[in-house]
N, C-alpha and C. Protein backbone atom coordinates (compact mmCIF):
# COMPACT_ATOMS: atom_id res chain seq x y z
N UNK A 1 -11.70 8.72 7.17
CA UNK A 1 -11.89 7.54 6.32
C UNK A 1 -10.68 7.38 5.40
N UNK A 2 -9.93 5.93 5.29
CA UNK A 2 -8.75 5.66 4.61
C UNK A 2 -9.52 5.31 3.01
N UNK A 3 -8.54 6.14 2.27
CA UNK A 3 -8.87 6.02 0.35
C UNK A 3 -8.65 4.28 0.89
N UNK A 4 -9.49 3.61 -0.32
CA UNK A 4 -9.98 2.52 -0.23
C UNK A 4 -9.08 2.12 -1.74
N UNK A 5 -7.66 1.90 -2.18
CA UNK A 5 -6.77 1.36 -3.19
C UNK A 5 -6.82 -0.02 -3.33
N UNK A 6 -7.21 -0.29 -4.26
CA UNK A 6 -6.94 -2.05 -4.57
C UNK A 6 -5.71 -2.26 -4.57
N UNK A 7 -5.66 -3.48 -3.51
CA UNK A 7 -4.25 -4.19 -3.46
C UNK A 7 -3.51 -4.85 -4.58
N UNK A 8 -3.79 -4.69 -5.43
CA UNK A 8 -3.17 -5.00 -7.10
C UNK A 8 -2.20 -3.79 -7.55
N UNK A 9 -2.94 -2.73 -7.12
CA UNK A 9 -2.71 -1.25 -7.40
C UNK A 9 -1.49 -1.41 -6.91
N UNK A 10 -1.74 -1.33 -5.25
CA UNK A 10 -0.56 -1.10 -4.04
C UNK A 10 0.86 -2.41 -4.88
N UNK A 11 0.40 -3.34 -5.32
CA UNK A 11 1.03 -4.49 -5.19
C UNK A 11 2.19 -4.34 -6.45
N UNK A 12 1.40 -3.84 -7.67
CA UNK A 12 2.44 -3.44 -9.04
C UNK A 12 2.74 -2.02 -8.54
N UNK A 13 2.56 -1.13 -7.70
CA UNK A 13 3.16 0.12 -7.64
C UNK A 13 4.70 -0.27 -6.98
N UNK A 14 4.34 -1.46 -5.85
CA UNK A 14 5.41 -1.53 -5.37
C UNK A 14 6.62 -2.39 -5.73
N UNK A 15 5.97 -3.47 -6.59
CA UNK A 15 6.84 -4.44 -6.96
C UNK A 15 7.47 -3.34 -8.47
N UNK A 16 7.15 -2.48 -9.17
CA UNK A 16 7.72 -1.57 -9.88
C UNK A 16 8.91 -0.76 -9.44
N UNK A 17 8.46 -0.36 -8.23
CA UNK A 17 9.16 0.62 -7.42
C UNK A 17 10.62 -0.23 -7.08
N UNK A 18 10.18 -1.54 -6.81
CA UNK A 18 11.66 -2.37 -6.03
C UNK A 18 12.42 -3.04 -7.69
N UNK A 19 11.57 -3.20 -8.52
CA UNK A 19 11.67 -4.21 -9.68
C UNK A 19 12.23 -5.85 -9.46
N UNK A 20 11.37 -5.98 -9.30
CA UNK A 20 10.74 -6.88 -8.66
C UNK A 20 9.59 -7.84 -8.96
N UNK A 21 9.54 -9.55 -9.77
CA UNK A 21 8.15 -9.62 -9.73
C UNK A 21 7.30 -9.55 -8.83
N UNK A 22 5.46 -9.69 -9.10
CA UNK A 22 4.98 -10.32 -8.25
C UNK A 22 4.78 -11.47 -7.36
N UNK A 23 5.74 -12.66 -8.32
CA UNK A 23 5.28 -13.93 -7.53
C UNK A 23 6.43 -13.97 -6.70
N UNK A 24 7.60 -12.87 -6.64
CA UNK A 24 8.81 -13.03 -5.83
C UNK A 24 7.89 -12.61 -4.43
N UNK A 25 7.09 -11.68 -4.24
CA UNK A 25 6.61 -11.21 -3.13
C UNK A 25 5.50 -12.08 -2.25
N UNK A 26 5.14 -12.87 -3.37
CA UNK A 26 4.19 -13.99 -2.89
C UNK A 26 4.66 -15.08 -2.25
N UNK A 27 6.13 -15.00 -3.18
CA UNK A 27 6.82 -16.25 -2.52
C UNK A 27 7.34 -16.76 -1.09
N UNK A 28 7.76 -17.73 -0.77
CA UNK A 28 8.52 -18.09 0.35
C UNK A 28 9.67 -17.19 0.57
N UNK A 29 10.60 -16.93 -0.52
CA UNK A 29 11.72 -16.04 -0.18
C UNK A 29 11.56 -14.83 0.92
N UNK A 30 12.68 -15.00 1.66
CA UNK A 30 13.19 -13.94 2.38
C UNK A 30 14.40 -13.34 2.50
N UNK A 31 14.60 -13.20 1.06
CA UNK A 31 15.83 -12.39 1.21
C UNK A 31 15.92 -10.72 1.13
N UNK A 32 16.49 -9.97 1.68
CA UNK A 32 16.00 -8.96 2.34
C UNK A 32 15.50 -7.84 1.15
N UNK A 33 15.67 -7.65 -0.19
CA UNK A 33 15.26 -6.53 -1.40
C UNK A 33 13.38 -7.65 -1.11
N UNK A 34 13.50 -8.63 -1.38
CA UNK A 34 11.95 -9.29 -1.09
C UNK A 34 11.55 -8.87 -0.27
N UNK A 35 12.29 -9.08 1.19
CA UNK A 35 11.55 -9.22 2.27
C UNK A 35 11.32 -7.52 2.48
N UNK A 36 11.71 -6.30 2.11
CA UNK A 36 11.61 -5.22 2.76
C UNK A 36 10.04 -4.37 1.85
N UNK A 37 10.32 -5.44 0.16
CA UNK A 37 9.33 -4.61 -0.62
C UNK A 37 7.94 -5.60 0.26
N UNK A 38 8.08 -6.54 0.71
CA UNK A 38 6.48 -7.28 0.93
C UNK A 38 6.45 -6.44 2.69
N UNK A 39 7.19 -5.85 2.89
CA UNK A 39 7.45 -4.94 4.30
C UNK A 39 6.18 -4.03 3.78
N UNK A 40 7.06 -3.37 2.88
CA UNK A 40 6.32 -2.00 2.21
C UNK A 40 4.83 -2.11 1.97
N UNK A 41 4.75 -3.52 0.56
CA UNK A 41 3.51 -3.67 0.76
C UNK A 41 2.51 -3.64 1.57
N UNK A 42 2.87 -4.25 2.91
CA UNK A 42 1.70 -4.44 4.16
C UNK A 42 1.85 -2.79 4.72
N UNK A 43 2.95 -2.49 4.63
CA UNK A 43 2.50 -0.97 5.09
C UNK A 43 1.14 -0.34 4.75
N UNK A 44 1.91 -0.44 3.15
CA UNK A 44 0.46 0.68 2.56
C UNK A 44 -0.34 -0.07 2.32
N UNK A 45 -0.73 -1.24 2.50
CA UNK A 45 -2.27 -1.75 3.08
C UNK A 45 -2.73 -1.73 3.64
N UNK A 46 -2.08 -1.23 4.65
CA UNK A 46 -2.40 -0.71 6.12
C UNK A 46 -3.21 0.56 5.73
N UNK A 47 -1.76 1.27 5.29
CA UNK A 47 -2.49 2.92 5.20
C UNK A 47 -3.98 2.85 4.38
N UNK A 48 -3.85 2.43 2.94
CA UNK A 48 -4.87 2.84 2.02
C UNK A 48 -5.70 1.70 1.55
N UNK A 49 -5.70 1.02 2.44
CA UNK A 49 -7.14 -0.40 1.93
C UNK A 49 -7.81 -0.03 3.92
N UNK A 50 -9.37 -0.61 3.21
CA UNK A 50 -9.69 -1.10 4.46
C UNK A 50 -9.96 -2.55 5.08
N UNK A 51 -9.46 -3.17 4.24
CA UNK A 51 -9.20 -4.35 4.36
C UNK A 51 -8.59 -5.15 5.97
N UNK A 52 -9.20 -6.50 6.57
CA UNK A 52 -8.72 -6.63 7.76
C UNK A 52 -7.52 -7.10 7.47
N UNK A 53 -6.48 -7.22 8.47
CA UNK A 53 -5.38 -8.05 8.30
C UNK A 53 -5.12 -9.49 7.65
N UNK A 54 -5.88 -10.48 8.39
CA UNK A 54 -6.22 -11.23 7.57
C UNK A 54 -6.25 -10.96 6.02
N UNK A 55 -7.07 -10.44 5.52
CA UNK A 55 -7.35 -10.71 3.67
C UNK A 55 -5.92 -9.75 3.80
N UNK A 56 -5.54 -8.89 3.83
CA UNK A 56 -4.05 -8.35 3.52
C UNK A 56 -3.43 -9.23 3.21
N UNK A 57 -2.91 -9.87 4.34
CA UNK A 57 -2.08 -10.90 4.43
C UNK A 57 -2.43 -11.84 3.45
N UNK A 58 -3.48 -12.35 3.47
CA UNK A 58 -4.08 -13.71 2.19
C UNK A 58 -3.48 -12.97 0.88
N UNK A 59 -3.55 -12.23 0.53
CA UNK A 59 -3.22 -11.23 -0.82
C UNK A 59 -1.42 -11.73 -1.22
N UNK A 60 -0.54 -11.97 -0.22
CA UNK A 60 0.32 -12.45 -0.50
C UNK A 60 1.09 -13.41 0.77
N UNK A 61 0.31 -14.82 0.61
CA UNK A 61 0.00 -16.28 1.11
C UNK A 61 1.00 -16.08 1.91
N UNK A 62 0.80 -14.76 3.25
CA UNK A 62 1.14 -14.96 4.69
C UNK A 62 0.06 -15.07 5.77
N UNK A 63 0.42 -15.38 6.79
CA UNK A 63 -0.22 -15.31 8.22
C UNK A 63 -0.04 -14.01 8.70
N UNK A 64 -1.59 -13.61 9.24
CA UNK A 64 -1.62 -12.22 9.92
C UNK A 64 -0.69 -11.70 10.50
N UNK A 65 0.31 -12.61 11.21
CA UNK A 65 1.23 -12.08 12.31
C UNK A 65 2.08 -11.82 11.17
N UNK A 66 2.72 -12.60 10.25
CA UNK A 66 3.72 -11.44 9.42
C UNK A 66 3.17 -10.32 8.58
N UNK A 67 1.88 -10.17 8.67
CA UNK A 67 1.60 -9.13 8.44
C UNK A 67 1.61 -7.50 9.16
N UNK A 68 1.73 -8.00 10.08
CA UNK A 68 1.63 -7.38 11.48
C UNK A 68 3.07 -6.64 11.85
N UNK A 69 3.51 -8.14 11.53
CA UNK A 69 5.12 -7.37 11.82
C UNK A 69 6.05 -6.95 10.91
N UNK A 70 5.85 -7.12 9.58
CA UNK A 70 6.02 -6.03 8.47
C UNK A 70 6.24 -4.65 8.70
N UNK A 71 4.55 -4.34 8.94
CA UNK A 71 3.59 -3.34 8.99
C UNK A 71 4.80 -2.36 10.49
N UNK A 72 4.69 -3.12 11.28
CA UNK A 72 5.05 -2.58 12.39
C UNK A 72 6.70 -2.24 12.00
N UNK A 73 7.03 -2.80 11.63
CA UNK A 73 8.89 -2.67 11.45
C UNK A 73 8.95 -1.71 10.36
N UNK A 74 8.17 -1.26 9.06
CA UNK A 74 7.81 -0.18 8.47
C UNK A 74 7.89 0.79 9.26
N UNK A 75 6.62 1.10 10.02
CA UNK A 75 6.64 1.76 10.42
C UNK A 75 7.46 2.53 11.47
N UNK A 76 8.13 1.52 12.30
CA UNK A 76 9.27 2.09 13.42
C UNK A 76 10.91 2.40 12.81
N UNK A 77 10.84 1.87 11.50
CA UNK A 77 11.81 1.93 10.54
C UNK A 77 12.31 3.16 10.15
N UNK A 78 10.55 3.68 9.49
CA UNK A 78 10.41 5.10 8.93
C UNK A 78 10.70 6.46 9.97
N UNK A 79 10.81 5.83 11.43
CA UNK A 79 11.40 7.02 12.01
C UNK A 79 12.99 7.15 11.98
N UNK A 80 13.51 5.78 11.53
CA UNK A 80 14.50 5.71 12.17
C UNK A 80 15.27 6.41 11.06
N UNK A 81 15.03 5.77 9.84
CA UNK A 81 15.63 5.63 8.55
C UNK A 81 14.94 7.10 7.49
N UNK A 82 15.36 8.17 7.32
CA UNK A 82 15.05 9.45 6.46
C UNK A 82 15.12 8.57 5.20
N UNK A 83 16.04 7.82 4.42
CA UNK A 83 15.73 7.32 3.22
C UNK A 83 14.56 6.65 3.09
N UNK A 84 13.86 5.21 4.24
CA UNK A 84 13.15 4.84 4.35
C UNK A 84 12.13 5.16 4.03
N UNK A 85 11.64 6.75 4.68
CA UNK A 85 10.44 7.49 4.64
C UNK A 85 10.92 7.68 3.07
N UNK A 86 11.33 8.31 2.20
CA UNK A 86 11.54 9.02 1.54
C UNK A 86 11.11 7.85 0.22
N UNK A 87 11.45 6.82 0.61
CA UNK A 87 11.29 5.99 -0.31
C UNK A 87 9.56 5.06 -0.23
N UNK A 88 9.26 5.49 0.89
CA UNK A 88 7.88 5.29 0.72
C UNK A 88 7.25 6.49 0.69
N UNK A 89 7.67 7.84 0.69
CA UNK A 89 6.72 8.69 0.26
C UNK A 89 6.98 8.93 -1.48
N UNK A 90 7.78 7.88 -2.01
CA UNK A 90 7.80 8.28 -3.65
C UNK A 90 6.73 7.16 -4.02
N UNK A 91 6.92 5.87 -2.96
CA UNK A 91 5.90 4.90 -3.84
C UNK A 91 4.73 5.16 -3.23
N UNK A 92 4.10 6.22 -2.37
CA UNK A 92 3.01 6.74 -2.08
C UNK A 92 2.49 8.05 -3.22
N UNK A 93 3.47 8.32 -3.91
CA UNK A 93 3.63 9.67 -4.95
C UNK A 93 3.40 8.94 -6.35
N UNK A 94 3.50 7.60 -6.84
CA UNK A 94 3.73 6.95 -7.81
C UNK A 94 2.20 6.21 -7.63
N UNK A 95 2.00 6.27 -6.66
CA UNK A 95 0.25 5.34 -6.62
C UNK A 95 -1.19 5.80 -6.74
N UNK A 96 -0.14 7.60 -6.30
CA UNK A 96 -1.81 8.16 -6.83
C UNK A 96 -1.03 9.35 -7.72
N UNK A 97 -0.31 9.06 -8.69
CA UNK A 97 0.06 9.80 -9.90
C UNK A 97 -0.26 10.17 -10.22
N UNK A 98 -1.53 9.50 -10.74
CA UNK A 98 -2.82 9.68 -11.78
C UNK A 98 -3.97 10.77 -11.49
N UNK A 99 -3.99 11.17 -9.81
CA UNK A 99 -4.37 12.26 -8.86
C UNK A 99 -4.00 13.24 -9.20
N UNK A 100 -2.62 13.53 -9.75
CA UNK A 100 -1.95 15.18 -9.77
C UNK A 100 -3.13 16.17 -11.08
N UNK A 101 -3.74 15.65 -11.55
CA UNK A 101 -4.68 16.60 -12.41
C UNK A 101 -5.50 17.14 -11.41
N UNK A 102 -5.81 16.05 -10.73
CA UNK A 102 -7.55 16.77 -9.89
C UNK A 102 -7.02 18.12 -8.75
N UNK A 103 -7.35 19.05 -9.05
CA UNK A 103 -7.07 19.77 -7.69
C UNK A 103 -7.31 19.74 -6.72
N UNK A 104 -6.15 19.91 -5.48
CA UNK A 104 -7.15 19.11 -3.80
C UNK A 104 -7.69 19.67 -3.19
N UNK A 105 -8.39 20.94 -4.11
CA UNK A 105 -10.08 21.07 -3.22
C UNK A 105 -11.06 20.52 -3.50
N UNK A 106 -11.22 19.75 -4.72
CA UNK A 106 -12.26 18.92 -5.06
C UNK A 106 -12.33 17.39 -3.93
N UNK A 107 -12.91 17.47 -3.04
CA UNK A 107 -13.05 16.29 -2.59
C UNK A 107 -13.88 15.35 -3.46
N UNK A 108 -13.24 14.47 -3.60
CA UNK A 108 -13.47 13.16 -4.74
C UNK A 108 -14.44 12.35 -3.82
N UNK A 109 -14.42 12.00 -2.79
CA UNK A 109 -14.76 11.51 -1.99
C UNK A 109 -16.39 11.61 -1.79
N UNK A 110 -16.22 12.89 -1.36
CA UNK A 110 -17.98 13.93 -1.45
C UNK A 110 -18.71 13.97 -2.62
N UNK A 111 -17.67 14.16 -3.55
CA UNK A 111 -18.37 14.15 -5.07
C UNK A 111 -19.12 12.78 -5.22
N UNK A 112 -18.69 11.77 -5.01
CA UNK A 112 -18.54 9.97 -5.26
C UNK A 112 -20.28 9.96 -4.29
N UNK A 113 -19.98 10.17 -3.00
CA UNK A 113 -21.14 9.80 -2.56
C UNK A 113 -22.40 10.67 -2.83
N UNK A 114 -22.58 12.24 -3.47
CA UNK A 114 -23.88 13.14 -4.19
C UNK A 114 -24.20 12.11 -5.25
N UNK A 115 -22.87 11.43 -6.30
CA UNK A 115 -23.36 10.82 -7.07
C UNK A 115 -24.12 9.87 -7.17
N UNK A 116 -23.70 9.00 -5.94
CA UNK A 116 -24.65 7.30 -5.64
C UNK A 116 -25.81 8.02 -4.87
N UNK A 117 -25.58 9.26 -4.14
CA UNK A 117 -27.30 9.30 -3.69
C UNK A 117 -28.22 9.99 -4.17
N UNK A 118 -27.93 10.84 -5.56
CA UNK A 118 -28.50 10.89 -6.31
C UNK A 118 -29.38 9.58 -7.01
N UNK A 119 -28.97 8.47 -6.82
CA UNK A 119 -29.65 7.29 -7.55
C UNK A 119 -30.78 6.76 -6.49
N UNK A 120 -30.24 6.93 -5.69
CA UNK A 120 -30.71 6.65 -4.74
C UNK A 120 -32.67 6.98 -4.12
């Protein structure tokens, strides 16, 4: 099961990371510091929402297929390119920051669902 990150989250982690606004990523522009951070974005929407393509894409007023092919050029990128990876494993390191307290044997996950079925 993929951590379930709000695309707001993903969206200021990354537009931080590039510096960069948000409405540049929303925008029509395609010039390539834009076009590689709204790359990024659909990546890790990929990875950490479960969101369909579609609403991804709606999140910043594209059509599925450039979502698609973002996602995909990310990814065939990241083999190609060692900085590439490197630079999405910092804005993957910068998004769950706030994680480095919890230790990773506590599954958060397991904990989350005893809690709701306890109410239950």
């Amino acid at each position: 099961m993929k951590p379930n990150v709000p695309t707001t989250k993903i969206l200021d982690t990354v537009c931080s990371y590039f510096d960069i606004e948000e409405k540049l990523i929303k925008s029509s522009l395609r010039n390539k510091n834009i076009a590689k951070a709204r790359h990024v974005y659909f990546y890790l929407c990929g990875e950490f929402t479960e969101l369909t393509n579609e609403k991804i894409s709606e999140t910043v007023n594209r059509e599925h297929s450039r979502y698609l092919h973002g996602r995909n050029k990310i990814k065939i990128e990241m083999t190609i390119y060692p900085i590439l990876k490197k630079e999405i494993e910092e804005i993957i390191s910068k998004l769950f920051e706030c994680n480095k307290l919890i230790p990773e044997s506590i599954d958060l996950l397991k904990m989350t669902e005893n809690y709701t079925n306890s109410f239950i």
